[in-house]
Protein backbone atom coordinates (compact mmCIF):
# COMPACT_ATOMS: atom_id res chain seq x y z
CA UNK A 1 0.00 0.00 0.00
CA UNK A 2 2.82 2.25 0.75
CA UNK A 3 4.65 1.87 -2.60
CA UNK A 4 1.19 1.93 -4.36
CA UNK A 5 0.48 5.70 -2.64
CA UNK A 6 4.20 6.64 -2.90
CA UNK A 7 4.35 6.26 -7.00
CA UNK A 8 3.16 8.48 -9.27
CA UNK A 9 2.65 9.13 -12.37
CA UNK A 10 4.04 12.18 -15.06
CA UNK A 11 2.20 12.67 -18.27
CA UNK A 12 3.42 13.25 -21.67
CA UNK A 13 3.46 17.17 -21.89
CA UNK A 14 4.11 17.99 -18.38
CA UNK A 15 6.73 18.02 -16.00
CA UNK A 16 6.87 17.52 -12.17
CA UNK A 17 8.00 19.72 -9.30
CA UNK A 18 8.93 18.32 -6.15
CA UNK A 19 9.01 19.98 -2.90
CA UNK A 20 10.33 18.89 0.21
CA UNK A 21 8.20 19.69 3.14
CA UNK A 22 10.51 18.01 5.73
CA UNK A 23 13.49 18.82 7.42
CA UNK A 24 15.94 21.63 7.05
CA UNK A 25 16.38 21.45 3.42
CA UNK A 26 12.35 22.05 2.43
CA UNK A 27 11.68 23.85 -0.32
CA UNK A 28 11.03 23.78 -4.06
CA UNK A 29 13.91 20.85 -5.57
CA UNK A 30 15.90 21.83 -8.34
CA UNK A 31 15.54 18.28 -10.52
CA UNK A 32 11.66 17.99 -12.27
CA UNK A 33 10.22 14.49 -12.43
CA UNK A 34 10.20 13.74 -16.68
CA UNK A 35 7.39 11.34 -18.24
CA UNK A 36 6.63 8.11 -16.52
CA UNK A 37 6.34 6.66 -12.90
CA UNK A 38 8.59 7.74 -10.13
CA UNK A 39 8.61 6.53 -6.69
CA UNK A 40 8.34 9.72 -4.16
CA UNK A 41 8.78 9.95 -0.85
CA UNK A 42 5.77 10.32 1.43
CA UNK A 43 6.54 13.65 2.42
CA UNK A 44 7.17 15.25 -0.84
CA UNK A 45 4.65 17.28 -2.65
CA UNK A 46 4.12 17.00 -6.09
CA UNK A 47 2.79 19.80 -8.72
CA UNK A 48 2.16 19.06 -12.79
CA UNK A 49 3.13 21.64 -14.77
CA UNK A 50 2.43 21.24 -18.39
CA UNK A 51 5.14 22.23 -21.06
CA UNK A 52 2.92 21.61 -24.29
CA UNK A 53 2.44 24.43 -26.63
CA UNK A 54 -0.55 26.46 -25.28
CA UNK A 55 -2.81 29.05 -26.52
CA UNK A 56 -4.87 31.61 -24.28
CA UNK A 57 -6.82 34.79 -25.83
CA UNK A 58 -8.38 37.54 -23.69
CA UNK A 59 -11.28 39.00 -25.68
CA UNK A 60 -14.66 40.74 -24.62
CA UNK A 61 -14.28 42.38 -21.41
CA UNK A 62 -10.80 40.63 -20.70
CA UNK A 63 -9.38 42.51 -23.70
CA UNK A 64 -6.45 44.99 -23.94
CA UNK A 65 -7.54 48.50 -23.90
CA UNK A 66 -4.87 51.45 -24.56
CA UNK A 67 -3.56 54.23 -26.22
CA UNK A 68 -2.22 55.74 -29.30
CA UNK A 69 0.26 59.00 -29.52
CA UNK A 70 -2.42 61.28 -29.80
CA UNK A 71 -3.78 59.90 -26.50
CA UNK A 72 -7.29 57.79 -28.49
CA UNK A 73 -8.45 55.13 -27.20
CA UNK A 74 -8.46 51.60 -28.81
CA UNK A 75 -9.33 48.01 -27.62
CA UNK A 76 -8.28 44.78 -29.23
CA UNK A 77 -8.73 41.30 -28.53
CA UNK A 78 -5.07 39.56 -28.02
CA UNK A 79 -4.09 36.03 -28.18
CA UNK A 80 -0.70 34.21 -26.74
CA UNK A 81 1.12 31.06 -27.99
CA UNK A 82 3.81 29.84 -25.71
CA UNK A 83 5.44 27.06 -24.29
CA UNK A 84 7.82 26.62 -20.98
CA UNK A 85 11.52 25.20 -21.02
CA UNK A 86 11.79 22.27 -18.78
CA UNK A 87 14.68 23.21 -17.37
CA UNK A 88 12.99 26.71 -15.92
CA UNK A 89 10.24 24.99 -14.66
CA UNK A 90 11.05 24.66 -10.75
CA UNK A 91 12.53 28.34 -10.95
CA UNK A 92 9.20 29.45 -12.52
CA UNK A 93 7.25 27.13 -9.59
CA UNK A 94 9.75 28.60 -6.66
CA UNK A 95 9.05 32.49 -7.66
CA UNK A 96 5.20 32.59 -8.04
CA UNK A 97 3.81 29.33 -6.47
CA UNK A 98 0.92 29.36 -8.31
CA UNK A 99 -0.58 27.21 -11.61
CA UNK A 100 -0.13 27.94 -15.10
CA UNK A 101 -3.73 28.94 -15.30
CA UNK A 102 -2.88 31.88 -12.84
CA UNK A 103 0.68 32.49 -14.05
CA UNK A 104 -1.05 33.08 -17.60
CA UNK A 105 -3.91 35.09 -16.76
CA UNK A 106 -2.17 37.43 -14.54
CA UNK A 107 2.09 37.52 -15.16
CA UNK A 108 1.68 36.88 -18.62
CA UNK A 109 -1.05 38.88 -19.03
CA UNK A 110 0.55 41.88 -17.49
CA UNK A 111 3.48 41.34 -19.42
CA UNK A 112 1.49 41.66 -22.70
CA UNK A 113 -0.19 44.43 -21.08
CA UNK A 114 2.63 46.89 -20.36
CA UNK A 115 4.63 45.93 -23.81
CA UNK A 116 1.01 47.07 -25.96
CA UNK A 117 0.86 50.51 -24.02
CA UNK A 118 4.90 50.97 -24.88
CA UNK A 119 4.53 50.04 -28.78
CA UNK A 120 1.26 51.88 -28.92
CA UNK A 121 2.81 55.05 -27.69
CA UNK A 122 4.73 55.09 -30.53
CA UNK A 123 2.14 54.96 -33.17
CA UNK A 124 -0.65 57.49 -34.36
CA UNK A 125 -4.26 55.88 -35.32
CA UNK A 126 -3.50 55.89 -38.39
CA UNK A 127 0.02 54.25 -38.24
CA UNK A 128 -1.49 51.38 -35.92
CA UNK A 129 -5.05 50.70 -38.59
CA UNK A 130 -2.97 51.17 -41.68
CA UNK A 131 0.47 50.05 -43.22
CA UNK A 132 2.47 49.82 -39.84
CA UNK A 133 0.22 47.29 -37.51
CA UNK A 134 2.11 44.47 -38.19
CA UNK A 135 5.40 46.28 -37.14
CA UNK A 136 3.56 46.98 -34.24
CA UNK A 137 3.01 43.78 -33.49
CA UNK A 138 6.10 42.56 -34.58
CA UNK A 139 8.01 45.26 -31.73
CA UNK A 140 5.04 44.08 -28.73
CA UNK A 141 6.44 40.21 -29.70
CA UNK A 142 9.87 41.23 -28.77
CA UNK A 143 9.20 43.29 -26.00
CA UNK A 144 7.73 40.20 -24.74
CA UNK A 145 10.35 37.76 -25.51
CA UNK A 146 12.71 39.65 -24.09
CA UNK A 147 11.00 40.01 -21.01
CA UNK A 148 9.66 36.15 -20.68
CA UNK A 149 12.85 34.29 -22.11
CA UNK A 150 14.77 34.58 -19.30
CA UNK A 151 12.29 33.15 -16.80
CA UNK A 152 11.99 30.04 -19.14
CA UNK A 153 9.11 31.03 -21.78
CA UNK A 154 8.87 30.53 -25.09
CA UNK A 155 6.78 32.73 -27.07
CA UNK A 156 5.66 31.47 -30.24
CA UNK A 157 2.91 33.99 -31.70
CA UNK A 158 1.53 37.19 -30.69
CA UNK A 159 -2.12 37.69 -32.92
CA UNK A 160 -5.25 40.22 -33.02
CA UNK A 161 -8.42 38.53 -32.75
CA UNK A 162 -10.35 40.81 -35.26
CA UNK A 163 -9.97 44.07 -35.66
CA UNK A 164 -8.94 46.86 -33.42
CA UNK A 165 -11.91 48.64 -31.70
CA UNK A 166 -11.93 52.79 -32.12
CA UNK A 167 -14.59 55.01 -31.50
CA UNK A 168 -17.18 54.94 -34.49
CA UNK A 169 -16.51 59.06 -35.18
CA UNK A 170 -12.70 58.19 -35.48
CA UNK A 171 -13.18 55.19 -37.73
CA UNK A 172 -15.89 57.23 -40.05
CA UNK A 173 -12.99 59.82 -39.91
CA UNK A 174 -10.22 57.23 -41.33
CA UNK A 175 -12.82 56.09 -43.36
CA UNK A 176 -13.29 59.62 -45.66
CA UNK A 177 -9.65 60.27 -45.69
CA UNK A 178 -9.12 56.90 -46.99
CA UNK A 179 -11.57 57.46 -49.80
CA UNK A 180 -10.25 61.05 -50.35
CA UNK A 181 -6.95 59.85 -51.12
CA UNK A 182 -7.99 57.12 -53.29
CA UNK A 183 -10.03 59.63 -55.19
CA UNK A 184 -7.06 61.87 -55.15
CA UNK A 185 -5.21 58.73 -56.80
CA UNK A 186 -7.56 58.20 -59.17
CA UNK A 187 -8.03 61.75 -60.96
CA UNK A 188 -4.05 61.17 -60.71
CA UNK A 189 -4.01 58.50 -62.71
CA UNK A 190 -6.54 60.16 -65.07
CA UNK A 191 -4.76 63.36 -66.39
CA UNK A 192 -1.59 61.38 -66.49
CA UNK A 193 -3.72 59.05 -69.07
CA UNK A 194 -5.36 62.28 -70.70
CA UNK A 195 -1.98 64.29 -70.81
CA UNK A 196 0.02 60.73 -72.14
């Protein structure tokens, strides 16, 4: 019965985290259990962390609001693809002590959070709806990476779930200039033709 409660079981896709909760040397231990059965000692704790590629998105009322140079408001709907390296999962474990679910919906989160509102700051309206939105998301991947690498994540993708969300006077606004210039383009094009 002993050996039967003492073994235990890691999963394709995750990694274990022991931690000693006896003697003088407690605390998280610095070697994660890999796929298959190990025996553990009784008073060891155990926590699954997966490693698998995951995907979270924050849309509706958990979306990313912020703004532009001018100071305008936007919202957008953000999704994350990301893995974690083995070998940073007990450090990961030791700093926040809580589950992926939490680590993602409030580190990562934040993270995403504070690179947006540095990239955006950047960037008119126009820059960020038009020709330079994926640069912009392109410079909030690497803030991120830069940030998250180090504590053992791997960031795959970085994506807008639809558009971004401006006030309905600003987008009727980009709206007639873009038609105005395309106009403007157009009667271009035709005296070139009529003076050709």
């Amino acid at each position: 019965i002993t050996i039967f409660i003492c073994i235990t079981k890691i999963h394709p896709g995750e990694v274990g985290v022991l931690v000693n909760c006896l003697g003088s040397s407690k605390g998280v231990e610095d070697e994660e259990l890999t796929v298959g059965y190990h025996f553990v000692k009784p008073w060891y704790d155990i926590y699954k962390v997966p490693i698998f590629e995951q995907n979270h998105q924050w849309t509706d009322d958990e979306g990313f609001s912020f703004q532009t140079r001018e100071g305008l408001n936007v919202r957008a709907d953000i999704g994350i693809t990301f893995n974690l390296k083995p070998e940073f999962i007990h450090l990961l474990f030791a700093k926040y002590r809580r589950g992926m679910e939490e680590i993602t919906h409030l580190f990562i989160r934040n993270n995403i959070r504070d690179a947006i509102n540095r990239a955006a700051s950047k960037m008119t309206i126009e820059e960020l709806y038009g020709a330079q939105k994926e640069q912009f998301f392109e410079e909030v991947q690497q803030y991120i990476k830069n940030d998250l690498s180090v504590l053992g994540f791997n960031i795959s993708h970085l994506y807008i779930i639809g558009q971004f969300q401006v006030p309905v006077s600003v987008m009727n606004a980009l709206n007639c200039k873009i038609e105005a210039i395309q106009r403007a383009q157009q009667r271009e094009n035709e005296l070139r033709e009529a003076e050709a």
